[in-house]
C-alpha atoms as a PDB file:
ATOM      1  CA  UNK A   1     132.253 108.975  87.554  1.00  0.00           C
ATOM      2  CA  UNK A   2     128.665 110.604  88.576  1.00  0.00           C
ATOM      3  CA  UNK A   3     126.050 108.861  88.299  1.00  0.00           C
ATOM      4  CA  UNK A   4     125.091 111.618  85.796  1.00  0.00           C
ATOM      5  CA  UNK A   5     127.987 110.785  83.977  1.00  0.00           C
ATOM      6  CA  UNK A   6     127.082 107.352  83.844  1.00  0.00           C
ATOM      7  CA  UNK A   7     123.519 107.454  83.028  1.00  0.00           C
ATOM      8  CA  UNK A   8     124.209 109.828  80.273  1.00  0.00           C
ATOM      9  CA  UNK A   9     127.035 107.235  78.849  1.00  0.00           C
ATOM     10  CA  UNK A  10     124.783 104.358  78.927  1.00  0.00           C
ATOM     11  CA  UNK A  11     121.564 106.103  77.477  1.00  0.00           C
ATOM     12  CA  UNK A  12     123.510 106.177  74.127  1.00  0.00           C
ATOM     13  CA  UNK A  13     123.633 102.762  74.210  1.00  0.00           C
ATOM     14  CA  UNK A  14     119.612 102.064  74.439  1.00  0.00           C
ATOM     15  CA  UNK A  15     118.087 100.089  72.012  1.00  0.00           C
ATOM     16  CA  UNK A  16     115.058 102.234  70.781  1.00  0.00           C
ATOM     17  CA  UNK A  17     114.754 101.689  66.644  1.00  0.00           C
ATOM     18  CA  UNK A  18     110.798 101.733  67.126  1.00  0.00           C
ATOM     19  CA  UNK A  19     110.308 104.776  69.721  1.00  0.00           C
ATOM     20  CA  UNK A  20     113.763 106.751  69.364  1.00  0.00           C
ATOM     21  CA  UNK A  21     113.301 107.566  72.900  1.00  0.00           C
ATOM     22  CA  UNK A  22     116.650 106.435  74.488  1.00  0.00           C
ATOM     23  CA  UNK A  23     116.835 106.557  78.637  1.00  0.00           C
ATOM     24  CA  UNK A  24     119.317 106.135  80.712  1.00  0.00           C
ATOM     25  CA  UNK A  25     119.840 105.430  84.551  1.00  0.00           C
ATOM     26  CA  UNK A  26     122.166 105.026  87.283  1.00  0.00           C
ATOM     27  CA  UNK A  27     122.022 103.573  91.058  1.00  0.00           C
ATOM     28  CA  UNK A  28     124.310 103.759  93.570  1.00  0.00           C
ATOM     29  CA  UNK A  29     124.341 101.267  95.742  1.00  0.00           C
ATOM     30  CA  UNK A  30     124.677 100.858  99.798  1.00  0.00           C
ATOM     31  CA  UNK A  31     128.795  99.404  98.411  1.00  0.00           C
ATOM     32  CA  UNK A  32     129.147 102.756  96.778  1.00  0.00           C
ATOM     33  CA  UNK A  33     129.266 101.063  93.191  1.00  0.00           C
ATOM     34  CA  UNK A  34     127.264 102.679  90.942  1.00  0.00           C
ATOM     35  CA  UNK A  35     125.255 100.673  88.202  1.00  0.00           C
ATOM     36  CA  UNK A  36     123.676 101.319  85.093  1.00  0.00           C
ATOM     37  CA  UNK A  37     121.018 100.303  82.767  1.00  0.00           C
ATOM     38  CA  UNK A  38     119.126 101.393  79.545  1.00  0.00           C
ATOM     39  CA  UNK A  39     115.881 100.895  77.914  1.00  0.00           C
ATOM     40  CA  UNK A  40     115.913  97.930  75.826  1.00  0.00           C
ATOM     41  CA  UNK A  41     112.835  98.073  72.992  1.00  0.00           C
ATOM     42  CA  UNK A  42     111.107  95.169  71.424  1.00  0.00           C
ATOM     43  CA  UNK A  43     108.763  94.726  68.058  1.00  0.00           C
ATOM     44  CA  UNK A  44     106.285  92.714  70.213  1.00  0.00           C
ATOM     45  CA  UNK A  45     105.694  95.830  72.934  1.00  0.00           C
ATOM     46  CA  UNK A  46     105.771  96.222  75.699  1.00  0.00           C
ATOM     47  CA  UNK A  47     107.932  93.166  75.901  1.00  0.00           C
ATOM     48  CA  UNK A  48     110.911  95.675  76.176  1.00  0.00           C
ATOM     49  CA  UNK A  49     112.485  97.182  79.455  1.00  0.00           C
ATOM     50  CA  UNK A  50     113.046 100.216  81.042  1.00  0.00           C
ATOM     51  CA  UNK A  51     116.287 101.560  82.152  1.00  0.00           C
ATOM     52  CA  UNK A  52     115.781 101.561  85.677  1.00  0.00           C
ATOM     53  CA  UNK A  53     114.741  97.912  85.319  1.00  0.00           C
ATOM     54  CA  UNK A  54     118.092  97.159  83.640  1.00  0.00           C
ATOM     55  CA  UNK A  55     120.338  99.168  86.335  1.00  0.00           C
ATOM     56  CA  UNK A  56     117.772  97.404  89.123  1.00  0.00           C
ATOM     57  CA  UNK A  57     118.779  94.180  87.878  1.00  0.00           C
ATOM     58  CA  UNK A  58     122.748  95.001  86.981  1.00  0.00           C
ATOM     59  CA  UNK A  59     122.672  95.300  90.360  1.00  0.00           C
ATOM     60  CA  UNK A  60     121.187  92.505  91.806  1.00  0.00           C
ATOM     61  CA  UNK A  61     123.240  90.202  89.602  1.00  0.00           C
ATOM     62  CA  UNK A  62     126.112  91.635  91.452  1.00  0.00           C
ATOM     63  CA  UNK A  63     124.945  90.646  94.566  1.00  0.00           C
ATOM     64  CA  UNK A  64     123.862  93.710  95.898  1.00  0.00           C
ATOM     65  CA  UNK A  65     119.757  94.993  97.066  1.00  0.00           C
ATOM     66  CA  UNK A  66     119.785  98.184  98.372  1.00  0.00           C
ATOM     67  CA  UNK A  67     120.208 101.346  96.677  1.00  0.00           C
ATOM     68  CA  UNK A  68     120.644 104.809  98.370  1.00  0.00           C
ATOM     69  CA  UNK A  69     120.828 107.955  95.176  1.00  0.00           C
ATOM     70  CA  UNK A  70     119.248 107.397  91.085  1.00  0.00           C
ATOM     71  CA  UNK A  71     119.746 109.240  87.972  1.00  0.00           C
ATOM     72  CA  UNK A  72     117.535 109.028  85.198  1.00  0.00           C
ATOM     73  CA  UNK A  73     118.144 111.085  81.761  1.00  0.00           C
ATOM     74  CA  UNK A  74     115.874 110.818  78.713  1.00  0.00           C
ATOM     75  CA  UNK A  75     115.997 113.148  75.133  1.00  0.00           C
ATOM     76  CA  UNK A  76     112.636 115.054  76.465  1.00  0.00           C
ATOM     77  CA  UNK A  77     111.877 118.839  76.955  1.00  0.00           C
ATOM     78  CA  UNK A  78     111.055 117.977  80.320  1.00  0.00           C
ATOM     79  CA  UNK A  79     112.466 115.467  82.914  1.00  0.00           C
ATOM     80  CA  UNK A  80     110.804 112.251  82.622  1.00  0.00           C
ATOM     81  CA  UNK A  81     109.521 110.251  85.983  1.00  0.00           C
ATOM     82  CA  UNK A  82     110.087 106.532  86.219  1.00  0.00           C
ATOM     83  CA  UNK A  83     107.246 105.043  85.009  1.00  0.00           C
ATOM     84  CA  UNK A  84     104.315 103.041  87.517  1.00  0.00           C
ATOM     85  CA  UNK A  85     106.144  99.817  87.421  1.00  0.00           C
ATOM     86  CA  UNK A  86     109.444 101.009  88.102  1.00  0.00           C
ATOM     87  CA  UNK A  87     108.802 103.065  90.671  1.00  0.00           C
ATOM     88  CA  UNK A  88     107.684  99.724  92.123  1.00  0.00           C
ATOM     89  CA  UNK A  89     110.661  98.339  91.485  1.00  0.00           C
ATOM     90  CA  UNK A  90     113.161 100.895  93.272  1.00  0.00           C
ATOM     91  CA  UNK A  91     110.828 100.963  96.192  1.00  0.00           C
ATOM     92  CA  UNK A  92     111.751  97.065  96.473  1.00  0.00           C
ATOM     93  CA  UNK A  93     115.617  98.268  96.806  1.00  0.00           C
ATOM     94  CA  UNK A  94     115.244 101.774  98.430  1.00  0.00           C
ATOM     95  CA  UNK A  95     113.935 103.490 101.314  1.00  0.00           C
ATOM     96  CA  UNK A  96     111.193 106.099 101.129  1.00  0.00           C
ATOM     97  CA  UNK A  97     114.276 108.516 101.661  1.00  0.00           C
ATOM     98  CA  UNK A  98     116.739 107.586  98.682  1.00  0.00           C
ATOM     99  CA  UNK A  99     117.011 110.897  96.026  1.00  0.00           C
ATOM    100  CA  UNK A 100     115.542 110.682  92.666  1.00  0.00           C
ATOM    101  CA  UNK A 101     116.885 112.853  89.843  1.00  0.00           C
ATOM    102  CA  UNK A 102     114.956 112.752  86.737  1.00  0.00           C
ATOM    103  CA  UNK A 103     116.839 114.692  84.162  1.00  0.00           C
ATOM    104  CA  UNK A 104     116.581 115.632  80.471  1.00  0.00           C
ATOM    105  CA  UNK A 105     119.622 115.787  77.625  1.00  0.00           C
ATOM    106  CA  UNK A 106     119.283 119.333  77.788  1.00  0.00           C
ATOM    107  CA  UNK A 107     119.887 119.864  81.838  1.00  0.00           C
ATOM    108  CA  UNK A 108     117.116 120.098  83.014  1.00  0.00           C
ATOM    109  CA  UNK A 109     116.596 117.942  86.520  1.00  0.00           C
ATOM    110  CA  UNK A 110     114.081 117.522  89.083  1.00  0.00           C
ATOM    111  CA  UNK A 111     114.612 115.923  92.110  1.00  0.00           C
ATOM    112  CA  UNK A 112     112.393 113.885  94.400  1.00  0.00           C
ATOM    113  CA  UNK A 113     112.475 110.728  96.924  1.00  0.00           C
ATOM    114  CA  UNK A 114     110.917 107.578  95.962  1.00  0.00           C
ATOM    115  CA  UNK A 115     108.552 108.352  98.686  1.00  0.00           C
ATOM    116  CA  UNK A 116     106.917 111.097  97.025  1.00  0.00           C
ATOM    117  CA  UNK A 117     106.758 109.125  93.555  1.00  0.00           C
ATOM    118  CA  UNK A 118     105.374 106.462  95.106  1.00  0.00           C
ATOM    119  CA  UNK A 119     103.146 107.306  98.107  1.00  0.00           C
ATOM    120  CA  UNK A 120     101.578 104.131  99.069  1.00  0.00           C
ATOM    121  CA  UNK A 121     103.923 101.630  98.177  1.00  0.00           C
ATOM    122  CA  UNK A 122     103.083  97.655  98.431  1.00  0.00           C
ATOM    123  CA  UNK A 123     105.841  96.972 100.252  1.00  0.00           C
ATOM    124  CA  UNK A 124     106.531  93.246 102.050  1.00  0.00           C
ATOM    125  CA  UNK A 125     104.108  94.862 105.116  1.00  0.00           C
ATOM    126  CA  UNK A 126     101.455  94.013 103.270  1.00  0.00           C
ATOM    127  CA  UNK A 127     102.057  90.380 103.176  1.00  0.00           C
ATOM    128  CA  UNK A 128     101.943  89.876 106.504  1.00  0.00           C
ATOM    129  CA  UNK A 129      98.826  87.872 107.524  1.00  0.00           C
ATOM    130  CA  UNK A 130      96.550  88.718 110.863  1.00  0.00           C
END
């Protein structure tokens, strides 16, 4: 299965009743196994997650942290970027390098690195002390 394939699967399983805006994404991992995860919505916002957040995490529970290719879909007319947080998040399991395709129900996709979504990344670096 792509990990088109599989985002687009698991985005019909989002649980959106307030916003109706179901996402879906997919990871590969360094292993090769490819999880998923979608937005999950809740009456007290923002208390809900985002898709990436539930693949991130999918994956992580499996033992694995590094990711190397992600597919995101949403229902939009245009592809939809991950948003602030999550592109946080991926940076925390992928190098600057690793592809992004954002992509809408419709087939639209863009593709860029986490790099250039997140220029500037905290990254563990920073913690370092002088």
């Amino acid at each position: 299965m792509t990990l088109k394939d599989a985002a687009t699967d698991v985005r019909q399983k989002a649980y959106a009743p307030y916003s109706n805006f179901q996402v879906g994404a997919a990871l590969r991992a360094a292993s090769g196994a490819v999880y998923v995860g979608c937005n999950v919505e809740n009456v007290a916002y923002p208390e809900g997650t985002c898709a990436e957040a539930g693949a991130i995490a999918a994956m992580v529970a499996a033992g694995e942290t590094e990711m190397t290719e992600v597919y995101v879909i949403a229902g939009s007319p245009m592809p939809v970027t991950p948003c602030g947080g999550c592109r946080q998040k991926l940076a925390e399991f992928g190098k600057g390098d690793v592809r992004v395709t954002m992509a809408t129900t419709g087939g639209v996709e863009q593709v860029m690195t986490l790099a250039e979504l997140l220029p500037g990344a905290f990254v563990p670096a920073h913690l370092a002390r002088d």
